[in-house]
Structure formats: structure tokens, C-alpha cells
C-alpha atoms as a PDB file:
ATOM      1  CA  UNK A   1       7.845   6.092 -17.708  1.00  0.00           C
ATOM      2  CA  UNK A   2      11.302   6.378 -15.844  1.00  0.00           C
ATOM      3  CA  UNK A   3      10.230   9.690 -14.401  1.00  0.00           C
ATOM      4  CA  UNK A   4       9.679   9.997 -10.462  1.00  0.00           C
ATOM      5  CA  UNK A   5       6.622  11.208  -8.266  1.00  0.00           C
ATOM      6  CA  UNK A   6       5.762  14.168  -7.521  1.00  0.00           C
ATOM      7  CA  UNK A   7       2.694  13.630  -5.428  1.00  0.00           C
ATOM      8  CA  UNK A   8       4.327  13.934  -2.322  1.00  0.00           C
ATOM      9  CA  UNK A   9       3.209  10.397  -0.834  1.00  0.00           C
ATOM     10  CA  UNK A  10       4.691   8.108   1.043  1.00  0.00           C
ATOM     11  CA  UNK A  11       4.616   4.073   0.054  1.00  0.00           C
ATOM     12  CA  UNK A  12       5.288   1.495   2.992  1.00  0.00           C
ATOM     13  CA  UNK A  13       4.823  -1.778   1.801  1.00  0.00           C
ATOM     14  CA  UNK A  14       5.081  -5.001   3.706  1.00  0.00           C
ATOM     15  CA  UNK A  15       6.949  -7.931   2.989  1.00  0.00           C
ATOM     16  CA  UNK A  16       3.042 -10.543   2.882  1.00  0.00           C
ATOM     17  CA  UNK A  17       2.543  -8.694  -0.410  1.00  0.00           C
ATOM     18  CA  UNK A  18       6.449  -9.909  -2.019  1.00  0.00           C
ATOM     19  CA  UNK A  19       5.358 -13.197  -1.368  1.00  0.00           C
ATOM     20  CA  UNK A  20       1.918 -13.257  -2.359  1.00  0.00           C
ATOM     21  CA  UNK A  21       2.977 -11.817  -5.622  1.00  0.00           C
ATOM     22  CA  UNK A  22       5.930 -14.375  -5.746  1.00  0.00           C
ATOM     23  CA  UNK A  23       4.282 -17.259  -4.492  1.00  0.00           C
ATOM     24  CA  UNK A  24       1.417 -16.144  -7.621  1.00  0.00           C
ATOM     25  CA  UNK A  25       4.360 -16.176 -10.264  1.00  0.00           C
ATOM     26  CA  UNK A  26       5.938 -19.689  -8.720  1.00  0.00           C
ATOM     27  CA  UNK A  27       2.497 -21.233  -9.191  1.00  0.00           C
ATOM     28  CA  UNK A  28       1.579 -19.964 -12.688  1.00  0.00           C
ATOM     29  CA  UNK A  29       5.143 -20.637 -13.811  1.00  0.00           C
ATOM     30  CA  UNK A  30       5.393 -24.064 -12.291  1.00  0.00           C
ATOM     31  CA  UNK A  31       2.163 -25.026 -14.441  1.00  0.00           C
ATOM     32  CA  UNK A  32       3.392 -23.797 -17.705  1.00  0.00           C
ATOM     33  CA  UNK A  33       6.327 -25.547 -16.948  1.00  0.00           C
ATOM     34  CA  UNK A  34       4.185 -28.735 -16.879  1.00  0.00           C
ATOM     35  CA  UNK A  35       4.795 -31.497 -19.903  1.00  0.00           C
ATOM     36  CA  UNK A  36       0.965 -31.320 -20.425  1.00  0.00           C
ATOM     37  CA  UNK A  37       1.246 -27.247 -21.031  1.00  0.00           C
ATOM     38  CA  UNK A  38       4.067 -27.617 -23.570  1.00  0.00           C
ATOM     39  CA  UNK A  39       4.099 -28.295 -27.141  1.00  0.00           C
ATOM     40  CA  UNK A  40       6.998 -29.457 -28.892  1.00  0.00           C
ATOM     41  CA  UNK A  41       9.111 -29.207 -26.132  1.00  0.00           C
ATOM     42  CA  UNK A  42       9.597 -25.710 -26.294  1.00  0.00           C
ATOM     43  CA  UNK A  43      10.440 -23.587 -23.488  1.00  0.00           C
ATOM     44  CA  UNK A  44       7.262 -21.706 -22.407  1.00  0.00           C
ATOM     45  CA  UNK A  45       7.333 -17.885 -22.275  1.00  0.00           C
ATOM     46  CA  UNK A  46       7.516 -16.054 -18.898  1.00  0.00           C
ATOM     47  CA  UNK A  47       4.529 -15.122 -17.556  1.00  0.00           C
ATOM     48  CA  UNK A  48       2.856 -12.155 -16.250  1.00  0.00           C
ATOM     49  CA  UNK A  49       0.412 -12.132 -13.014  1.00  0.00           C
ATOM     50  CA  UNK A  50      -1.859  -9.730 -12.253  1.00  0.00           C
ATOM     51  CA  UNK A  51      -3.668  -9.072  -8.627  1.00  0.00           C
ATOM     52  CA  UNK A  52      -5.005  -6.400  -6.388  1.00  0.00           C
ATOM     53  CA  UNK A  53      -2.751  -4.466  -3.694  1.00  0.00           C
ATOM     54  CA  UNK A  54      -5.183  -3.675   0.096  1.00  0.00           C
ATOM     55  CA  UNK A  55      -4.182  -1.963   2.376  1.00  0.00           C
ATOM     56  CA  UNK A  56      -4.789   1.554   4.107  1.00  0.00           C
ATOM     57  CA  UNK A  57      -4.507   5.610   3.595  1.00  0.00           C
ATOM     58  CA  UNK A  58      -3.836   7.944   6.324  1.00  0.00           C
ATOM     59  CA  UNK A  59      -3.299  11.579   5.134  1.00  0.00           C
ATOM     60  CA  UNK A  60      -0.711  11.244   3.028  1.00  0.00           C
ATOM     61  CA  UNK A  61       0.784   7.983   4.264  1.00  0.00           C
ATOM     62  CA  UNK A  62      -0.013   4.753   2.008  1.00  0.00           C
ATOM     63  CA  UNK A  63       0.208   1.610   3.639  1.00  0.00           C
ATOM     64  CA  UNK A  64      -0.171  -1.704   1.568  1.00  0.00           C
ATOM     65  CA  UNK A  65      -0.993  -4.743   3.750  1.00  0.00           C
ATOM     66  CA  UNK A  66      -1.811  -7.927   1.665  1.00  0.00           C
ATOM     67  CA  UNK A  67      -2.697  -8.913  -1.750  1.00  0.00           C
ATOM     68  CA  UNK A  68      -5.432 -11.337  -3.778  1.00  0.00           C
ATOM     69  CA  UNK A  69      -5.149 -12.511  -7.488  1.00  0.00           C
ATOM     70  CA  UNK A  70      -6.915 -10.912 -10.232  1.00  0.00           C
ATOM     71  CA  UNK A  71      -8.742 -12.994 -13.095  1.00  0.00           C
ATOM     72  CA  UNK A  72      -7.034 -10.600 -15.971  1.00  0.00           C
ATOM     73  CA  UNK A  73      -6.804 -11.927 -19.975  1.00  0.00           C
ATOM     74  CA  UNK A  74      -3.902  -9.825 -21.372  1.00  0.00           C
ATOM     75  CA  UNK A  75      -4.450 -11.138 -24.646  1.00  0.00           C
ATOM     76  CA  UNK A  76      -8.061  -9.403 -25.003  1.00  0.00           C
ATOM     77  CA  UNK A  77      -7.462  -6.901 -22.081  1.00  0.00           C
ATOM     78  CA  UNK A  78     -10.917  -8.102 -19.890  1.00  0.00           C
ATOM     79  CA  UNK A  79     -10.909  -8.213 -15.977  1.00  0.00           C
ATOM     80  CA  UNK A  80     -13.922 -10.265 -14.281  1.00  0.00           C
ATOM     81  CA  UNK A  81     -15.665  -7.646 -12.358  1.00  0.00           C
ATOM     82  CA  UNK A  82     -17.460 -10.777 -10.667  1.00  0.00           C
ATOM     83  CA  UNK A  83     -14.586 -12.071  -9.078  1.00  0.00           C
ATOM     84  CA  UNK A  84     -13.075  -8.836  -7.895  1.00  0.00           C
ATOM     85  CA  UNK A  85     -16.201  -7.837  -6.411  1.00  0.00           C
ATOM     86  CA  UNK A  86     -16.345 -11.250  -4.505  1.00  0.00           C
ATOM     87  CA  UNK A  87     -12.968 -10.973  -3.290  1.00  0.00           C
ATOM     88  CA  UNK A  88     -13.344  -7.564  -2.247  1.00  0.00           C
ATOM     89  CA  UNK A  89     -16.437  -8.449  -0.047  1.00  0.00           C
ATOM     90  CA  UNK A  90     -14.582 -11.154   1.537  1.00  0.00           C
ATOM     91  CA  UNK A  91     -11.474  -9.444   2.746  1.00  0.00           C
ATOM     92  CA  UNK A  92     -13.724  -6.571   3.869  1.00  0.00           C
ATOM     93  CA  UNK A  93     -15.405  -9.221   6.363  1.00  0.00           C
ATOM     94  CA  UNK A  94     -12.236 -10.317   8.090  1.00  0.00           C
ATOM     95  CA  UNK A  95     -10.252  -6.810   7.010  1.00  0.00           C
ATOM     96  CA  UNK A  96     -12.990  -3.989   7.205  1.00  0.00           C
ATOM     97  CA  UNK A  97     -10.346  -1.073   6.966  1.00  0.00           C
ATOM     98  CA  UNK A  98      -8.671  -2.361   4.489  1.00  0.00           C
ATOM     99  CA  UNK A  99      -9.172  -0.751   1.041  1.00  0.00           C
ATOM    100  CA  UNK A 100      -8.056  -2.071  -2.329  1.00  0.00           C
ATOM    101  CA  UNK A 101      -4.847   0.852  -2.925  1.00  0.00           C
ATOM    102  CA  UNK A 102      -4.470  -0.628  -6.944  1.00  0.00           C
ATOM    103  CA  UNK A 103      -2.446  -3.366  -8.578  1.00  0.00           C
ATOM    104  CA  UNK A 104       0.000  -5.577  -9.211  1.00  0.00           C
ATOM    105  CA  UNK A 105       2.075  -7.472 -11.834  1.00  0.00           C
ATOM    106  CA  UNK A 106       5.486  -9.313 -12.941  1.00  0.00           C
ATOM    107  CA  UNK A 107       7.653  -7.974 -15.795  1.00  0.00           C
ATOM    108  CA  UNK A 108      10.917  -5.761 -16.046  1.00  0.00           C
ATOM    109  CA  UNK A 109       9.181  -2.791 -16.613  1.00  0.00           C
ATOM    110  CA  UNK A 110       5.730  -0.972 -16.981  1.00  0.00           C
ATOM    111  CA  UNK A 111       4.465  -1.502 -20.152  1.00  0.00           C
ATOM    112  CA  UNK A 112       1.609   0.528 -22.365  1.00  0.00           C
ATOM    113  CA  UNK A 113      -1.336  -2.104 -22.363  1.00  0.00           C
ATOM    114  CA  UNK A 114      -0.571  -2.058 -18.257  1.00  0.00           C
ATOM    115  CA  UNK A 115      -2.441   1.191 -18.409  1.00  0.00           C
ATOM    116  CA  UNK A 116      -5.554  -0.587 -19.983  1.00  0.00           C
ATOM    117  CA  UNK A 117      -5.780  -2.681 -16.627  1.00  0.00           C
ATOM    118  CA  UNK A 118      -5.312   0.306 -14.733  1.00  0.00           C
ATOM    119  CA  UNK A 119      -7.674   2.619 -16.156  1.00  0.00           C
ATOM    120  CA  UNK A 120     -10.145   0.035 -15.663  1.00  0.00           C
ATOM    121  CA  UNK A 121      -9.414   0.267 -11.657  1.00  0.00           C
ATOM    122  CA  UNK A 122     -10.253   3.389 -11.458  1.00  0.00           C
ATOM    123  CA  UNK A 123     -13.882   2.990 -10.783  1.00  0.00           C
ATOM    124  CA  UNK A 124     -12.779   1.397  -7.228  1.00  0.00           C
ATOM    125  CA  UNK A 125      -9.483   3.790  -6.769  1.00  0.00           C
ATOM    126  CA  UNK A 126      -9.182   7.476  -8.625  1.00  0.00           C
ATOM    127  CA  UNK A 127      -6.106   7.164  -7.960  1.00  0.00           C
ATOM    128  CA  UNK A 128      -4.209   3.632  -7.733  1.00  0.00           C
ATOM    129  CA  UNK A 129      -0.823   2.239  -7.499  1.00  0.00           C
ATOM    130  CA  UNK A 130       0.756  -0.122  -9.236  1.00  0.00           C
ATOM    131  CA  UNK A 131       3.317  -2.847  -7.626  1.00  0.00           C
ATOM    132  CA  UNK A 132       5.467  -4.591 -10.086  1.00  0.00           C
ATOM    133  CA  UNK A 133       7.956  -7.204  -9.282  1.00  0.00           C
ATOM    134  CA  UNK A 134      10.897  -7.885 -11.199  1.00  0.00           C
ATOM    135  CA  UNK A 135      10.977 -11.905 -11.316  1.00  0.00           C
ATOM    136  CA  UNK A 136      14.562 -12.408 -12.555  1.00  0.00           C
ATOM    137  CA  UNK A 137      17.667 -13.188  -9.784  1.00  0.00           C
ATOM    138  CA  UNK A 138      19.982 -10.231 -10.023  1.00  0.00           C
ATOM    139  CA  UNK A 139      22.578 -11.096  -7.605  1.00  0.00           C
ATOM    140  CA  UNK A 140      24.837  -8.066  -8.431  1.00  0.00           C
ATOM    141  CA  UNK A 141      21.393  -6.165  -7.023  1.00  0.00           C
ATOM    142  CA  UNK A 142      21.239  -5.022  -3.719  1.00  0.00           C
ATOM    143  CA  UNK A 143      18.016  -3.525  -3.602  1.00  0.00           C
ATOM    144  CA  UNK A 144      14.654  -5.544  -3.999  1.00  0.00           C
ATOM    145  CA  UNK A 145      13.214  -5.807  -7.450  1.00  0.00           C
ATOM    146  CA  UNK A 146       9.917  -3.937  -6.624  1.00  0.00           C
ATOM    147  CA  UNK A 147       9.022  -0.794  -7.815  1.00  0.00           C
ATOM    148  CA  UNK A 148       5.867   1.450  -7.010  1.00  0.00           C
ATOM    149  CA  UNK A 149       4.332   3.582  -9.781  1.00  0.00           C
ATOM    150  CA  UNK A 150       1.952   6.235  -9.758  1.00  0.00           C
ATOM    151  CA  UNK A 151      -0.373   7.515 -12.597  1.00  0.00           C
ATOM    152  CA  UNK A 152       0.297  11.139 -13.543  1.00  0.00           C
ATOM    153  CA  UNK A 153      -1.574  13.356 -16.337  1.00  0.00           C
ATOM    154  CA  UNK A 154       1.015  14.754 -18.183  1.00  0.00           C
ATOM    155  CA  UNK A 155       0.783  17.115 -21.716  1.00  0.00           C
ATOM    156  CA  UNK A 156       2.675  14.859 -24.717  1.00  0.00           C
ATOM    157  CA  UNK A 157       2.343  16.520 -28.060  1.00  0.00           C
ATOM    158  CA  UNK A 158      -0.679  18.711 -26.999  1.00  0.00           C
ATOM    159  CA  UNK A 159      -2.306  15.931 -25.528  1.00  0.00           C
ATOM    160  CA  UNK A 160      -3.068  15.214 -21.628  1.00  0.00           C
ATOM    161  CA  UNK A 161      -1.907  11.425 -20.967  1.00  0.00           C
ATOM    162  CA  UNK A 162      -1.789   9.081 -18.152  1.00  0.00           C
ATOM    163  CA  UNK A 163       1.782   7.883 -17.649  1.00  0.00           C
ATOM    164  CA  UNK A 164       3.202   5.576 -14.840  1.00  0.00           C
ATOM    165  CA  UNK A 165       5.894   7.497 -12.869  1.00  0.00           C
ATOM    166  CA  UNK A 166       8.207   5.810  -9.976  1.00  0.00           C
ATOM    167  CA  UNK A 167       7.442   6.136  -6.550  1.00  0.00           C
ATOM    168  CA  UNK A 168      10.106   5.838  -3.581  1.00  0.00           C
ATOM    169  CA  UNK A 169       8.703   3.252  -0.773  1.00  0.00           C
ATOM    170  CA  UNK A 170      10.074   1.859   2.374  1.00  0.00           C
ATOM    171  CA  UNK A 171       9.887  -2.038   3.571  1.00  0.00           C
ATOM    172  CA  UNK A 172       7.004  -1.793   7.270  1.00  0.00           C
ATOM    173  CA  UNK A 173       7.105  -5.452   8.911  1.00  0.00           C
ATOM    174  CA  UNK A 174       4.980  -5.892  12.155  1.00  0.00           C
ATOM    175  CA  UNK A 175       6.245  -8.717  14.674  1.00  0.00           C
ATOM    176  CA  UNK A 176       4.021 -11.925  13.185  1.00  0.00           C
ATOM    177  CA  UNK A 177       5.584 -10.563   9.313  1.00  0.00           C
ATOM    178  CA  UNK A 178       9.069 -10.785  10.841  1.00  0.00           C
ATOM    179  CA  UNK A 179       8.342 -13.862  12.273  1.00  0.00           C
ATOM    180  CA  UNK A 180       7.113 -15.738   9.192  1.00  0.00           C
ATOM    181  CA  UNK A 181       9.900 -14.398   6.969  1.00  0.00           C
ATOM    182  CA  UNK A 182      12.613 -15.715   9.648  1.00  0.00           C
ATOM    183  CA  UNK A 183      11.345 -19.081   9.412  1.00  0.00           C
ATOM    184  CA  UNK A 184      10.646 -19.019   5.840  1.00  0.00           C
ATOM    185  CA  UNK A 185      14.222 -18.286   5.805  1.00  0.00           C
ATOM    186  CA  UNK A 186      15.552 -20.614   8.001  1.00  0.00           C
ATOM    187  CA  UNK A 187      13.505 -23.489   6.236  1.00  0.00           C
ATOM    188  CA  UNK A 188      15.375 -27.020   4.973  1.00  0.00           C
ATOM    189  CA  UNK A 189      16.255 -26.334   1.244  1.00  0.00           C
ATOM    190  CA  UNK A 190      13.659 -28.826  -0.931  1.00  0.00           C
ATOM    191  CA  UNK A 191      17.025 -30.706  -2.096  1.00  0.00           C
ATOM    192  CA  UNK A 192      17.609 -31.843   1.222  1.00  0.00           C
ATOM    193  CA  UNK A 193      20.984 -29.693   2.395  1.00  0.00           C
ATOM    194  CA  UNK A 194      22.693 -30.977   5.069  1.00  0.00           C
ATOM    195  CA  UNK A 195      23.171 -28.652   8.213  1.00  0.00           C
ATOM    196  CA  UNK A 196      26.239 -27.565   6.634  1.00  0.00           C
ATOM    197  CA  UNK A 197      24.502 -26.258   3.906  1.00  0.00           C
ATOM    198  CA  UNK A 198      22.052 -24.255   5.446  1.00  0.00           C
ATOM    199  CA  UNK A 199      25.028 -23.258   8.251  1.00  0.00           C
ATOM    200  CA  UNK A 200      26.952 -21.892   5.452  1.00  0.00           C
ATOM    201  CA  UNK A 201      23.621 -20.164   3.903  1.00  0.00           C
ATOM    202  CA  UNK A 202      23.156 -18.956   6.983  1.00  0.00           C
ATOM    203  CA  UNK A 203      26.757 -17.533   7.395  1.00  0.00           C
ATOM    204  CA  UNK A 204      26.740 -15.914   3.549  1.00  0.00           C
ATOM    205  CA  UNK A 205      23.432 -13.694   4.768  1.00  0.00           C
ATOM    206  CA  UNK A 206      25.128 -12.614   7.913  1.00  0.00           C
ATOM    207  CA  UNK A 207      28.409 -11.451   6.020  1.00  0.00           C
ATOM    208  CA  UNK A 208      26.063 -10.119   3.296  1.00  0.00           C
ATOM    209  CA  UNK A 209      24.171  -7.812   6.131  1.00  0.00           C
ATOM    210  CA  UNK A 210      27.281  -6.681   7.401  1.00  0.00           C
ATOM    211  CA  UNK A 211      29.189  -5.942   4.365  1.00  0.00           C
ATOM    212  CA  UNK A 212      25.558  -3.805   3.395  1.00  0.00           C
ATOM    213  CA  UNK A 213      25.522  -2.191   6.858  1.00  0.00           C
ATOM    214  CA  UNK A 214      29.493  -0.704   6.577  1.00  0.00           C
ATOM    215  CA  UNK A 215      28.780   0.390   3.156  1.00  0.00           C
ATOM    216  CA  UNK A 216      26.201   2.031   4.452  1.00  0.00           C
ATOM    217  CA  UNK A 217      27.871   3.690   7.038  1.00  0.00           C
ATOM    218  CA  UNK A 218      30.780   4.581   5.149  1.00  0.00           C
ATOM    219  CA  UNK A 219      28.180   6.514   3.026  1.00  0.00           C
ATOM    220  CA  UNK A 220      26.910   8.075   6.195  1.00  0.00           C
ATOM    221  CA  UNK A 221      30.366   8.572   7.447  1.00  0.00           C
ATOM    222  CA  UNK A 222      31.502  10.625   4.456  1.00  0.00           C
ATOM    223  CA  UNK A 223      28.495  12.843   3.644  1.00  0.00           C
ATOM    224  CA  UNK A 224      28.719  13.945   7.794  1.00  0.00           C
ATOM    225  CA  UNK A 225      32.880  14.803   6.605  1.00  0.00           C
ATOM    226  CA  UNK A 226      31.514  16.621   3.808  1.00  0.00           C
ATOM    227  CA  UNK A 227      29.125  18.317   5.740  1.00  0.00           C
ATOM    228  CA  UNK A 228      31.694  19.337   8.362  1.00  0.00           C
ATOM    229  CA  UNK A 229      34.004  20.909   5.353  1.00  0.00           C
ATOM    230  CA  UNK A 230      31.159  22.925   4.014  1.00  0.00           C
ATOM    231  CA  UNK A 231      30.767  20.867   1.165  1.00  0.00           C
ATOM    232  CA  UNK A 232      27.297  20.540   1.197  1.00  0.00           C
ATOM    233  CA  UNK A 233      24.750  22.763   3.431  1.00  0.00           C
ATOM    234  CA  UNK A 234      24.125  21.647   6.931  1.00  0.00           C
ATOM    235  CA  UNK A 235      20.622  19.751   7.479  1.00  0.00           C
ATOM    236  CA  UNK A 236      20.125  20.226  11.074  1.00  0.00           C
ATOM    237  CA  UNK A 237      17.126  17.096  10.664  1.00  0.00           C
ATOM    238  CA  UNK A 238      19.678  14.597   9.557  1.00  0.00           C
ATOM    239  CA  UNK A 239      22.333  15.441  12.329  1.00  0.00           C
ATOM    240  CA  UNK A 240      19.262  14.963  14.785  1.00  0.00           C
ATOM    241  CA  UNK A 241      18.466  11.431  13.279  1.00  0.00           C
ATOM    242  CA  UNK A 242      22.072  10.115  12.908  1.00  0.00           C
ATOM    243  CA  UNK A 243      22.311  11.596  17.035  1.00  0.00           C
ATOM    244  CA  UNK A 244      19.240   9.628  18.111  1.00  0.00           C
ATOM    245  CA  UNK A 245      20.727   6.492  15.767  1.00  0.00           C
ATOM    246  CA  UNK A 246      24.079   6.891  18.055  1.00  0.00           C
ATOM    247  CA  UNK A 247      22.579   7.157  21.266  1.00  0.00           C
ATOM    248  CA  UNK A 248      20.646   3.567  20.621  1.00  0.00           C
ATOM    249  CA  UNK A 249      24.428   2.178  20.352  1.00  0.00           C
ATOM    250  CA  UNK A 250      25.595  -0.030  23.592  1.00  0.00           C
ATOM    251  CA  UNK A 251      28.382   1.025  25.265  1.00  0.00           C
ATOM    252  CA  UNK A 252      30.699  -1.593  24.696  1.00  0.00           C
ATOM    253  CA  UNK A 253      33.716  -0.056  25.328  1.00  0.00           C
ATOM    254  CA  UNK A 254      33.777  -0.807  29.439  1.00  0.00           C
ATOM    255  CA  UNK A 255      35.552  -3.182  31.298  1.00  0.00           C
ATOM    256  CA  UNK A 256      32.659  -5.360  32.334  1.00  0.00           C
ATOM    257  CA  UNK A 257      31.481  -6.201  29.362  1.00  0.00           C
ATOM    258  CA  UNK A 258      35.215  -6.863  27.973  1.00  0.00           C
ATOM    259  CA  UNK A 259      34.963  -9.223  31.294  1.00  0.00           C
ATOM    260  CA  UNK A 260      31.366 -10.890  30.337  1.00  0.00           C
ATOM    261  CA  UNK A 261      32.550 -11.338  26.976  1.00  0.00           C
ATOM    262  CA  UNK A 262      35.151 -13.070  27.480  1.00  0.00           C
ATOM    263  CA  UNK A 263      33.629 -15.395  29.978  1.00  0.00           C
ATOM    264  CA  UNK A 264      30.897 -15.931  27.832  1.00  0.00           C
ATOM    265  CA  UNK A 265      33.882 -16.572  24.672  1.00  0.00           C
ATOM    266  CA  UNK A 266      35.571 -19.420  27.238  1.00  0.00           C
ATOM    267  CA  UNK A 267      31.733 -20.642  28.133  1.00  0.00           C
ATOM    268  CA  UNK A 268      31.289 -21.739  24.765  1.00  0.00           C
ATOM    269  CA  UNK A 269      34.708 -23.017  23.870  1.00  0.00           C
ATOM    270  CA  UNK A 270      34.872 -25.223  26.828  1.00  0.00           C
ATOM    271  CA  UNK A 271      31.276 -26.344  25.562  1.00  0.00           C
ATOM    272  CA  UNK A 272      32.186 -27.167  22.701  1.00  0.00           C
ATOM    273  CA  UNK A 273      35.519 -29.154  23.558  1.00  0.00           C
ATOM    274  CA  UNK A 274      33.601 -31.368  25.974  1.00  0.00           C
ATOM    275  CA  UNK A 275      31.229 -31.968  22.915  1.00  0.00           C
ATOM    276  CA  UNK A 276      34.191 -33.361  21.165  1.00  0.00           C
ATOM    277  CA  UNK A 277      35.683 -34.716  23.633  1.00  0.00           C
ATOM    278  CA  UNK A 278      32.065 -36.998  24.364  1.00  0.00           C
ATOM    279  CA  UNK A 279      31.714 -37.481  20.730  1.00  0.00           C
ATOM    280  CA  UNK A 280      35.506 -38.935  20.294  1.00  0.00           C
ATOM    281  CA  UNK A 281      34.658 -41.497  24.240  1.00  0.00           C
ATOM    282  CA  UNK A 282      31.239 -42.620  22.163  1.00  0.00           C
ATOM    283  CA  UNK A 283      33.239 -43.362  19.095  1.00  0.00           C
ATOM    284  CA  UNK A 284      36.039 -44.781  21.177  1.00  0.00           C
ATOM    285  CA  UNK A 285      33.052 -47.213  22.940  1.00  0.00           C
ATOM    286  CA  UNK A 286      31.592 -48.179  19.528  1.00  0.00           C
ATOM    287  CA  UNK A 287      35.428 -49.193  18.232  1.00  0.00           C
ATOM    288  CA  UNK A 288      36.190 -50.992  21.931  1.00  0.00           C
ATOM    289  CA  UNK A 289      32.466 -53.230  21.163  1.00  0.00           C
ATOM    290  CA  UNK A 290      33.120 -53.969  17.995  1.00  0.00           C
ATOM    291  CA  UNK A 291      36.608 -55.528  18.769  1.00  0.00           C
ATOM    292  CA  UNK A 292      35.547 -57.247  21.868  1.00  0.00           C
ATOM    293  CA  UNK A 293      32.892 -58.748  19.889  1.00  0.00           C
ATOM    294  CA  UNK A 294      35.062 -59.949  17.116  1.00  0.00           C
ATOM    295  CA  UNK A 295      37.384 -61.618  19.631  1.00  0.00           C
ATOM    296  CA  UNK A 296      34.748 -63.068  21.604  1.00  0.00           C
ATOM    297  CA  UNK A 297      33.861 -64.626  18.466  1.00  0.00           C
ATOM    298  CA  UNK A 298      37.243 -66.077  17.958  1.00  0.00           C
ATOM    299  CA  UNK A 299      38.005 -66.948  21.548  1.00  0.00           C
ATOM    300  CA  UNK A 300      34.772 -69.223  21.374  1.00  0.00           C
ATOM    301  CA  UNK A 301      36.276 -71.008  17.970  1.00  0.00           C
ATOM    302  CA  UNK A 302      39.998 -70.870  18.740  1.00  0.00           C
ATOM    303  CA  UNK A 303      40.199 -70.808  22.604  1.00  0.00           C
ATOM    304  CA  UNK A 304      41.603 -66.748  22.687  1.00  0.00           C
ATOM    305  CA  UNK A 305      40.927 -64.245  24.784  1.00  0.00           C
ATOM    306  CA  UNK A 306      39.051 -60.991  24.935  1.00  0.00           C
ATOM    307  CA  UNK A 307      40.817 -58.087  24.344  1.00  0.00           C
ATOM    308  CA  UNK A 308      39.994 -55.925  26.752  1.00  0.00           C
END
């Protein structure tokens, strides 16, 4: 099952169908997690989800849009036709291009009795996909934990098979996608974090995207050295591509904008001193009411003065 495509498509998935299938695995696991679900006290096992992948084909190009949960037993392997079909005709009302591309599921990796399931989508699909999403936090992973598979027919012992094979598959976002996953990001964390908190969460995904953009430039960097010693063979495509990525660089390196930097750099320092500096007058004000209060109080008792 660790084998790659050979089909020659290519997978662009968008980011609606990681949170679908997330926001599917949150739910199911948050009920099992339940003291009503729970017997004894122990810990419940992880679960597995199961849903359909939509989206759209064009030539070779696969494009998977959304997603919608699947009514799947995996204990006796049955799917309700009833409720696919329903959901089907509904998202072909408000999506009618929109085609259902195959599957999806939680787990580590594609199991055997995963092909059941997807056998039994190929009266809709001849040929679908199947999404899984890994639902453990890997931090030392950079990538995302989704993988694509394909089904290939394949000769074992003598015998054609269906196996799962990977597929390679790029992240497509239109402008309302990157809009919802900006605020989703930039959301109040459910423990209430203070605007520190969420400053400093903030600050740890900017260093995180720039330590991940110079690795992968040093990567870039030394393949176009070992290109230039003969190394490898030249690929006159990817010279063109890292040109064109060049050429969208600004050209920072002029006096003016060293000049508009730097006025914009005092701009916001002197901003922000006269933000202390009104912050430290207010408290100053507060302190200066409170003691003229308490000395009013004491002048009217003991004949003394205000001080100030």
C-alpha cells in the first residue's frame, strides 16, 4: 500500500475539506468522550469517520471542493445508499458541477476492510479517491497529515487485486477559503488567552513560516549550485520557474525605500512612546485622585490640607 501513482493525475485539494473531515472527527470523538458513552471509566477507542469527497475533473486535473458525512457501520461493513443518494441530490441543487470524486476517513494508514467501502463506491465513481487524515499532533511534522490514494489493479500471486497506492496533491485555496482559515486562526483560544497569548501564538507561526521558507530556499539554493557544477542535468523548466519566482521579488535594495522604511520604523516608535507615555499621565491621574481624596478625607476630620 506504500507504493505511489502512476496514473498521471493531478490532486488539488482545498483546505473546506481538512476541516470538514476534522470538524467530523472532533464531533464523534467529543461524544465518545461523553460520561454517558463510557463504561467503567475506560478510555474509549479512537474513532474512525467516514464521508464523501465532491468536487470536479478537468482532463486530467482533480479538484476536490467540499465534503458530507457518510452513514458507514465498520463493524458489519454496510453504507446507507438512502442517505448518500439524498445528500448527493442536495449538493447537486446548490453545486450542480460538482461530482462526488470518492472518500474519506481518519486512521494512520489505509487499511484492508477500507477497500470494502470503496469497492462499494464504485457504482457512483469507476474510479475514486480516497482522502485520509492522520488525526494525531505530530509536531516534529512539517507536512499536513493527509494523504490521497488511488486504487490500482495490480497481479499478487497470480491474482489481479485492487490496492490503494499514494497520490502526490497540492493545497488550492480561493479568496473566501483564505479568508475563513485566517480568522479561524486568529480566533480567542476556548481557555480564554490573554492577548499575550495569542500575540505570542501569533509570533511562533510567523517564525515557523520563515524558518520553513529558508529551508526551503536553501534547498532551492543548493540543487541550482549543483546544477551549475554539472551535478545533476540541467532542466531548462525549473530555471524558467525559479526566473519568473525572482522577478515577483521587490526591489528593496534602493535608497527610497531604505528612506520610507525608516520613516515608517520612527512612525511607529514615536507611536508607541506617546502610548506609554499617555498610559503612565492616566496612571499618574488615577494615583494624584486617589491621594487627594484620601486627604480631603482627613482635612475634613483633622483640619489638613489637600495635597495638591
Amino acid at each position: 500500500m506504500a507504493q505511489s501513482s502512476s496514473s498521471g493525475l493531478t490532486f488539488k485539494l482545498h483546505p473546506l475539506v481538512i476541516l470538514n473531515i476534522s470538524d467530523h472527527f472532533t464531533r464523534v470523538k467529543s461524544q465518545l468522550q461523553n460520561p454517558s458513552h463510557v463504561n467503567g471509566g475506560d478510555s474509549p477507542p479512537t474513532p474512525r469517520v467516514y464521508g464523501c469527497v465532491i468536487g470536479v475533473q478537468r482532463g486530467r486535473t482533480v479538484e476536490i471542493f467540499n465534503s458530507f458525512e457518510l452513514l458507514y457501520d465498520a463493524d458489519t461493513h454496510s453504507l446507507d445508499r438512502s442517505f448518500l443518494v439524498k445528500k448527493q441530490e442536495l449538493y447537486k441543487k446548490v453545486f450542480p458541477n460538482f461530482y462526488i470524486l470518492g472518500w474519506y476517513s481518519t486512521g494512520t494508514d489505509a487499511e484492508e476492510s477500507d477497500m470494502l467501502l470503496h469497492k462499494a463506491l464504485m457504482d457512483i465513481n469507476e474510479s475514486p479517491v480516497y482522502v485520509l487524515l492522520h488525526p494525531s499532533i505530530n509536531h516534529a511534522q512539517k507536512d499536513l497529515p493527509v494523504t490521497i490514494f488511488e486504487s490500482e489493479l495490480h497481479v499478487i500471486e497470480g491474482l489481479p487485486q485492487l490496492i490503494f497506492v499514494r497520490s502526490s496533491y497540492t493545497i488550492e485555496t480561493v479568496e473566501a477559503e483564505r479568508i475563513s482559515v485566517d480568522h479561524v486562526a486568529h480566533l480567542k483560544p476556548a481557555d480564554g488567552g490573554s492577548a499575550a497569548t495569542q500575540l505570542a501564538a501569533h509570533l511562533t507561526g510567523i517564525h515557523s513560516a520563515i524558518k520553513m521558507l529558508n529551508s526551503r530556499v536553501k534547498v532551492l539554493l543548493q540543487y541550482l549550485l549543483s546544477m551549475q557544477k554539472g551535478e545533476i542535468p540541467c532542466e531548462n523548466s525549473l530555471l524558467r520557474q525559479v526566473s519568473s519566482l525572482l522577478r515577483r521579488l521587490p526591489a528593496i535594495e534602493s535608497g527610497k525605500f531604505q528612506d520610507d522604511f525608516l520613516m515608517e520604523y520612527n512612525d511607529t516608535l514615536l507611536v508607541t512612546y506617546l502610548a506609554m507615555l499617555t498610559n503612565c499621565s492616566s496612571a499618574m491621574n488615577e494615583l494624584v485622585d486617589k491621594i487627594n481624596t484620601a486627604y480631603d478625607r482627613h482635612s475634613r476630620r483633622g483640619g489638613r490640607t489637600a495635597f495638591i
